[in-house]
N, C-alpha and C. Protein backbone atom coordinates (compact mmCIF):
# COMPACT_ATOMS: atom_id res chain seq x y z
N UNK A 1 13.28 5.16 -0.36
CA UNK A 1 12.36 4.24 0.26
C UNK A 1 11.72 3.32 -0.78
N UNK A 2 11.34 3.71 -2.04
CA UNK A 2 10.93 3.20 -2.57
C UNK A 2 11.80 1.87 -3.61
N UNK A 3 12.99 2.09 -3.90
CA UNK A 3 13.87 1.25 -4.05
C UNK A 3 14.34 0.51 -3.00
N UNK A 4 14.30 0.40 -1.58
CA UNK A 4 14.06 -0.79 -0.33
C UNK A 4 13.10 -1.26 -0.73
N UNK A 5 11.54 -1.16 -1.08
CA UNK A 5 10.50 -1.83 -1.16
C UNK A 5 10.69 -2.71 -2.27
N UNK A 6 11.05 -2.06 -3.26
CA UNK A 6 11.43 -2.61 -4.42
C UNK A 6 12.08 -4.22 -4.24
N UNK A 7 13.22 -3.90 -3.31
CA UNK A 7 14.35 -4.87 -2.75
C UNK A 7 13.70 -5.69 -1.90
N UNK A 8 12.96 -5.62 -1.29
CA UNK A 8 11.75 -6.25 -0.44
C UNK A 8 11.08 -7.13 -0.99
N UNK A 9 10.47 -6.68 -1.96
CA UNK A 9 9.04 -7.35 -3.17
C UNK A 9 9.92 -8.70 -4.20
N UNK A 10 10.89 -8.10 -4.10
CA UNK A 10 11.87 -8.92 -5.34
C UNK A 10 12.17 -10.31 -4.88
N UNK A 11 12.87 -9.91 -3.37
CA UNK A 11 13.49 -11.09 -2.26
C UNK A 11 11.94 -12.10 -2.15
N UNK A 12 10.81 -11.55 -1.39
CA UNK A 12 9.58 -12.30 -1.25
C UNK A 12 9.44 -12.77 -2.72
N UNK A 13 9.11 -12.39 -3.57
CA UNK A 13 8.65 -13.29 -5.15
C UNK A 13 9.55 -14.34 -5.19
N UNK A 14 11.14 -14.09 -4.70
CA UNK A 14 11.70 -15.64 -5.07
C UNK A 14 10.77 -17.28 -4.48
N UNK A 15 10.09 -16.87 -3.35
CA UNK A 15 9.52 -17.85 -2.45
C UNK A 15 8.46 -18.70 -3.76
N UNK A 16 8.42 -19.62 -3.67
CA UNK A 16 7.27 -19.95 -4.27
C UNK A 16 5.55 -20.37 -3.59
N UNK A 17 5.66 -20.16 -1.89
CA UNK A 17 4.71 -20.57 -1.27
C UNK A 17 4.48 -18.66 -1.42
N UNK A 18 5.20 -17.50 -1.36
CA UNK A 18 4.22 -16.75 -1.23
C UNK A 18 3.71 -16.15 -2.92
N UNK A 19 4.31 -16.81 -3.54
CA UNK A 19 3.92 -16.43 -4.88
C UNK A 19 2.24 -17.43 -5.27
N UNK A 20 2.35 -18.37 -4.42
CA UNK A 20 1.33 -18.98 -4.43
C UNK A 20 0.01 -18.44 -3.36
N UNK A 21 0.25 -17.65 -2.32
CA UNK A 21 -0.43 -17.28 -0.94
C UNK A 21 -0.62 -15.98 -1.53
N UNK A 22 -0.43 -15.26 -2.11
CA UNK A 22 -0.13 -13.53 -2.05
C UNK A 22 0.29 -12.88 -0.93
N UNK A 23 -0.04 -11.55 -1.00
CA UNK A 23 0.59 -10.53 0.20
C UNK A 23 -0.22 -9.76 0.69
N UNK A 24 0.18 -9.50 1.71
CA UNK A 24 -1.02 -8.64 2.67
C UNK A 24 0.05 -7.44 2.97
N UNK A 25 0.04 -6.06 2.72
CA UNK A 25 0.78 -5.02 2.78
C UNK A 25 0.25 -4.09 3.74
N UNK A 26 1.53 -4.02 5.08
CA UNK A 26 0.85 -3.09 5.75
C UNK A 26 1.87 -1.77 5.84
N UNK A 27 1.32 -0.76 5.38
CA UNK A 27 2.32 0.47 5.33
C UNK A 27 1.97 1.11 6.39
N UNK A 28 3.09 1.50 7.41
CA UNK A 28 2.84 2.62 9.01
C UNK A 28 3.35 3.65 8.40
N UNK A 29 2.22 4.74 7.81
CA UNK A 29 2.76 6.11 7.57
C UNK A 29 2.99 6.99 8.50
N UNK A 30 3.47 6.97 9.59
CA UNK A 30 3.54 7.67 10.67
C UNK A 30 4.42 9.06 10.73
N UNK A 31 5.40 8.83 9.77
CA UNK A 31 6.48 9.25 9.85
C UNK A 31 7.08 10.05 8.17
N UNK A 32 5.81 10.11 7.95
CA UNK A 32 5.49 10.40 6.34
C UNK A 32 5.24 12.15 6.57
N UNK A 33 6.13 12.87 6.02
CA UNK A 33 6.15 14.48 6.18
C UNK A 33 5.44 14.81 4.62
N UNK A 34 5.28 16.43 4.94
CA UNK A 34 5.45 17.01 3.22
C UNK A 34 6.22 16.72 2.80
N UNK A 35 7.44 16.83 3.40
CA UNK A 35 9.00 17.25 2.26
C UNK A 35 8.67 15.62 1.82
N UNK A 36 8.47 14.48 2.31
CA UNK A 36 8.43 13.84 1.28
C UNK A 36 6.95 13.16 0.47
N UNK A 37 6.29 14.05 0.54
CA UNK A 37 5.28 14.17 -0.37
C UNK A 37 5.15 15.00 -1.95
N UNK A 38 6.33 15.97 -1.36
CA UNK A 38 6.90 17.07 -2.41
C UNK A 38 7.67 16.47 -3.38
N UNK A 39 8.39 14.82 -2.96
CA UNK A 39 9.48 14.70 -3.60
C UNK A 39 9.07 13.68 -4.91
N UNK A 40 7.84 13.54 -5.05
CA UNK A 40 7.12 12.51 -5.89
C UNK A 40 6.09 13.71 -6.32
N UNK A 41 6.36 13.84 -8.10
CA UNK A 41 5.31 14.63 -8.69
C UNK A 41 3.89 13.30 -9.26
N UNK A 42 2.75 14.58 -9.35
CA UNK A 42 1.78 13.15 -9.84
C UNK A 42 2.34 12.52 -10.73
N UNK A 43 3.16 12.85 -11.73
CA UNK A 43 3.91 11.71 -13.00
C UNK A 43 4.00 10.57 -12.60
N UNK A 44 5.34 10.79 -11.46
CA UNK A 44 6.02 9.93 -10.68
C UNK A 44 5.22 8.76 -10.05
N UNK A 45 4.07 9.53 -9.25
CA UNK A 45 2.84 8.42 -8.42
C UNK A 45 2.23 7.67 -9.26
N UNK A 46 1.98 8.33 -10.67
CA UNK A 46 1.02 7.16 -11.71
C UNK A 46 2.01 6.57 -12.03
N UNK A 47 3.03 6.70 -12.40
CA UNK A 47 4.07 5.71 -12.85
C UNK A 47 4.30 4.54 -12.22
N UNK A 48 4.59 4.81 -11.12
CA UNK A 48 4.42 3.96 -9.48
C UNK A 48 3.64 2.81 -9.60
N UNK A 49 2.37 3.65 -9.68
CA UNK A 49 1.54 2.55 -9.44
C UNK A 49 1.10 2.14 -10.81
N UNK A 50 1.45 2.36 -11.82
CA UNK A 50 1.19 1.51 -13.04
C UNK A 50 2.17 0.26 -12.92
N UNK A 51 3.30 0.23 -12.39
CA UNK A 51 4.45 -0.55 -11.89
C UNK A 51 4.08 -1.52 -11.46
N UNK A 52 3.68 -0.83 -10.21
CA UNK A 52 3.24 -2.13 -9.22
C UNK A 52 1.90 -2.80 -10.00
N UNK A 53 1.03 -2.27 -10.59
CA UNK A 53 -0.69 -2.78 -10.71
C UNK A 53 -0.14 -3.87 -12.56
N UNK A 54 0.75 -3.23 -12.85
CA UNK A 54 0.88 -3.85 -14.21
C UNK A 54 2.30 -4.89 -14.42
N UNK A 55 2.95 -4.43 -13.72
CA UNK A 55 4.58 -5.05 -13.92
C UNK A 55 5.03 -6.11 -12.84
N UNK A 56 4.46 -5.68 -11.67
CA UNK A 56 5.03 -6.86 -10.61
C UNK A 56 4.11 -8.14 -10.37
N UNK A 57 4.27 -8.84 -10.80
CA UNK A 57 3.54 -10.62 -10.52
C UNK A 57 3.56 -10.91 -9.50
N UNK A 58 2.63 -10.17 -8.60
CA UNK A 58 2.73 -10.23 -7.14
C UNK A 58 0.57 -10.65 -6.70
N UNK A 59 0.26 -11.52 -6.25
CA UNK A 59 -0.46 -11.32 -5.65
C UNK A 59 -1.11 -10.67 -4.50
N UNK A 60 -1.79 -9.50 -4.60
CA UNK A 60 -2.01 -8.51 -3.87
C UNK A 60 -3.19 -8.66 -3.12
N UNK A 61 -3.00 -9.13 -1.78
CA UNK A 61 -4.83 -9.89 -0.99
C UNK A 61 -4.99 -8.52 -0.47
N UNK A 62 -4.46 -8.05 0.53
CA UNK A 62 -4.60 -6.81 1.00
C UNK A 62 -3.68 -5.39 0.76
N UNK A 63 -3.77 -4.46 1.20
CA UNK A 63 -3.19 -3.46 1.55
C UNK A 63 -3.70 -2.31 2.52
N UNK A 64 -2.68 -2.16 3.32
CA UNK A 64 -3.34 -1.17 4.51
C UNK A 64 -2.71 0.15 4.45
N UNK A 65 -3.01 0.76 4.81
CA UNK A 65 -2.37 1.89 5.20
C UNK A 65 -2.49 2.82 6.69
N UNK A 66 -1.60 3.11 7.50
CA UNK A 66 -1.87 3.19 8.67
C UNK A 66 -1.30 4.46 9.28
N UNK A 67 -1.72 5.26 10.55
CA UNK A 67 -1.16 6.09 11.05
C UNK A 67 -1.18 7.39 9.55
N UNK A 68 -1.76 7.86 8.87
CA UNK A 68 -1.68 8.27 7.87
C UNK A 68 -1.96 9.84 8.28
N UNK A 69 -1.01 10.54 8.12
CA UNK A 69 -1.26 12.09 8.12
C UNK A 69 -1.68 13.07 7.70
N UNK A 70 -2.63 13.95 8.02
CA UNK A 70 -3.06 14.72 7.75
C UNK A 70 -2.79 15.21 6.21
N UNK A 71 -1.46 15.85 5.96
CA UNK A 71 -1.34 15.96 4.87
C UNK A 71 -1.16 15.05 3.48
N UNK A 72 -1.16 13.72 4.12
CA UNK A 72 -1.45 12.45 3.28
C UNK A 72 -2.68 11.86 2.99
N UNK A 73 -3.53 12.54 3.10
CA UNK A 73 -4.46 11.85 2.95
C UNK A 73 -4.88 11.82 1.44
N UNK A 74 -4.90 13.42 1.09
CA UNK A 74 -5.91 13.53 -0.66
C UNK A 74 -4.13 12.70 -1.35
N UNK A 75 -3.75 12.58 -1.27
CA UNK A 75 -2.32 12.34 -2.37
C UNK A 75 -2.64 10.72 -2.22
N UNK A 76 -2.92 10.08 -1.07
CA UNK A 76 -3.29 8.53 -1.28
C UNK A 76 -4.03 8.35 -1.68
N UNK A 77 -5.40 9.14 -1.21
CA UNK A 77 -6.74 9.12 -2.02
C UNK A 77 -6.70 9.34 -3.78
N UNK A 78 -5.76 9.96 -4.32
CA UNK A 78 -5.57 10.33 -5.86
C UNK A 78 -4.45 9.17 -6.34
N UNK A 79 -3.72 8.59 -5.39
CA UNK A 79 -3.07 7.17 -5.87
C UNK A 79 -4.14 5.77 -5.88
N UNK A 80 -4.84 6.10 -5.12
CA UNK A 80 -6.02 4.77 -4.80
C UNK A 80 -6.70 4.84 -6.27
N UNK A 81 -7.58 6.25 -6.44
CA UNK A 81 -8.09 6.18 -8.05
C UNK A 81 -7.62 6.12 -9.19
N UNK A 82 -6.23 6.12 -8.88
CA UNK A 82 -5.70 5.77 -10.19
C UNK A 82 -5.37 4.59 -10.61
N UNK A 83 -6.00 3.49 -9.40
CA UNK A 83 -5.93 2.16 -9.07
C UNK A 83 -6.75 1.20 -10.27
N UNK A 84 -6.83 -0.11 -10.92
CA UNK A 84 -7.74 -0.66 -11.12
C UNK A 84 -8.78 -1.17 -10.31
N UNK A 85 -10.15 -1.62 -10.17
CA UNK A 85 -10.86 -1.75 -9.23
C UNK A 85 -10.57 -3.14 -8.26
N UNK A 86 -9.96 -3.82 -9.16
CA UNK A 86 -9.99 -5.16 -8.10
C UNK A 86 -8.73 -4.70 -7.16
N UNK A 87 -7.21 -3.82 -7.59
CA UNK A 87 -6.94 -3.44 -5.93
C UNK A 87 -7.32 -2.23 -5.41
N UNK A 88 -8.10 -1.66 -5.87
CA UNK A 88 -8.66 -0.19 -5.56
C UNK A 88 -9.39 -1.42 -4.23
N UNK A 89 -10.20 -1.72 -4.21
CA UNK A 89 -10.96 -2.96 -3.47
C UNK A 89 -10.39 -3.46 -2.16
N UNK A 90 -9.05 -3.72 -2.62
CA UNK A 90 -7.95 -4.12 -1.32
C UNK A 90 -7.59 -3.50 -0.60
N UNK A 91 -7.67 -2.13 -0.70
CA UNK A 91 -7.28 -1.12 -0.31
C UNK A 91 -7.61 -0.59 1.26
N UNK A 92 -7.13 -0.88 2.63
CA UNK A 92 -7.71 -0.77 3.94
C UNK A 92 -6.97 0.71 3.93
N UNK A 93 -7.97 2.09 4.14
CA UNK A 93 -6.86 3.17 4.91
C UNK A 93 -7.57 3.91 6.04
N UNK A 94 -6.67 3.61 7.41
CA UNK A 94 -6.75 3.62 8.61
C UNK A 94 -6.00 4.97 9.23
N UNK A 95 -6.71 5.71 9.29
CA UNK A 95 -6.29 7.42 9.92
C UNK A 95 -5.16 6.86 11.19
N UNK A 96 -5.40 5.91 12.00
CA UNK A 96 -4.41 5.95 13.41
C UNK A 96 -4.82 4.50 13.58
N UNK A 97 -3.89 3.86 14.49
CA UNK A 97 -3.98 2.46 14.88
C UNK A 97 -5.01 1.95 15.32
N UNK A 98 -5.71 2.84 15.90
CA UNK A 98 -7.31 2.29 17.16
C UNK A 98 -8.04 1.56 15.74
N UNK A 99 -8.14 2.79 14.31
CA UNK A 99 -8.81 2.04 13.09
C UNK A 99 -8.50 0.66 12.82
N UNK A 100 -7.05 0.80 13.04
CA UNK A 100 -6.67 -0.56 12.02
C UNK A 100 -6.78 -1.70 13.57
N UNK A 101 -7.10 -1.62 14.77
CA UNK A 101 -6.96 -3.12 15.29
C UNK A 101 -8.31 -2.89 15.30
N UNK A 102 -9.53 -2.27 15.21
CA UNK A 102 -10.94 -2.33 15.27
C UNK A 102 -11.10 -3.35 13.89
N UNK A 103 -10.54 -3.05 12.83
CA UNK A 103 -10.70 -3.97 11.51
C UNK A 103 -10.11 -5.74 11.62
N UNK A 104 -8.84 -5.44 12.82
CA UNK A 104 -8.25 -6.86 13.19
C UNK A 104 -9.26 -7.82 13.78
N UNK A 105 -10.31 -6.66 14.44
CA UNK A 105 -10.94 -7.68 16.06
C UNK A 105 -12.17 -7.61 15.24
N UNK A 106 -12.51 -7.16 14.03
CA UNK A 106 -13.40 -7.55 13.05
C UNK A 106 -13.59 -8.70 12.33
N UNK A 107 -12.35 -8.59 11.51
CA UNK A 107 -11.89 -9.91 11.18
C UNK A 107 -11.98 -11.36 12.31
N UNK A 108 -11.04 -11.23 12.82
CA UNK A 108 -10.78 -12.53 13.71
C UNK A 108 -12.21 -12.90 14.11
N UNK A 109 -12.89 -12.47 14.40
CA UNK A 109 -14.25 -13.05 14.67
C UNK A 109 -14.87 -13.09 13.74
N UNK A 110 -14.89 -13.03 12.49
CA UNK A 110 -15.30 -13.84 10.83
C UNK A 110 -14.59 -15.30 10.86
């Protein structure tokens, strides 16, 4: 999965309007088990996200996270702090959908 995203992030940077706009990232963890929580040691997750926070020239406006499971929660929460603060900041995480369109119908009326 994480090499699709990879393939994802690469294709969008060619654009030059969104290299200029940034990105708004919405991840539906719905479907996010242990077994693959097991399959990424903490090494692996700081590595990750030293990647993304240091290596990819990506403007990062948001990030969400959604539908997020039970057993996902402290493992995102320990990827978030290992965050710098300005995207630690960006960071939206939404237990089930009702969260994340209450934050939509928040917005839109700003």
């Amino acid at each position: 999965m994480a090499r699709a995203h990879s393939l994802v992030v690469e294709a969008l940077m060619d654009d030059e309007e969104n290299q200029i706009h940034g990105y708004t990232h919405i991840n539906d963890e719905s479907g996010l088990t242990m077994g693959h929580l097991s399959a990424w040691s903490i090494t692996d997750i700081r590595n990750m996200l030293r990647c993304i926070q240091n290596s990819t020239p990506m403007r990062h406006k948001e990030t969400h996270f959604v539908n997020i499971p039970s057993c996902a929660i402290k493992v995102i929460e320990f990827g978030i702090s290992l965050l710098n603060d300005k995207l630690r900041n960006r960071i939206l995480v939404c237990i089930c959908v009702r969260d994340f369109q209450t934050f939509l119908e928040l917005i839109s009326v700003l």
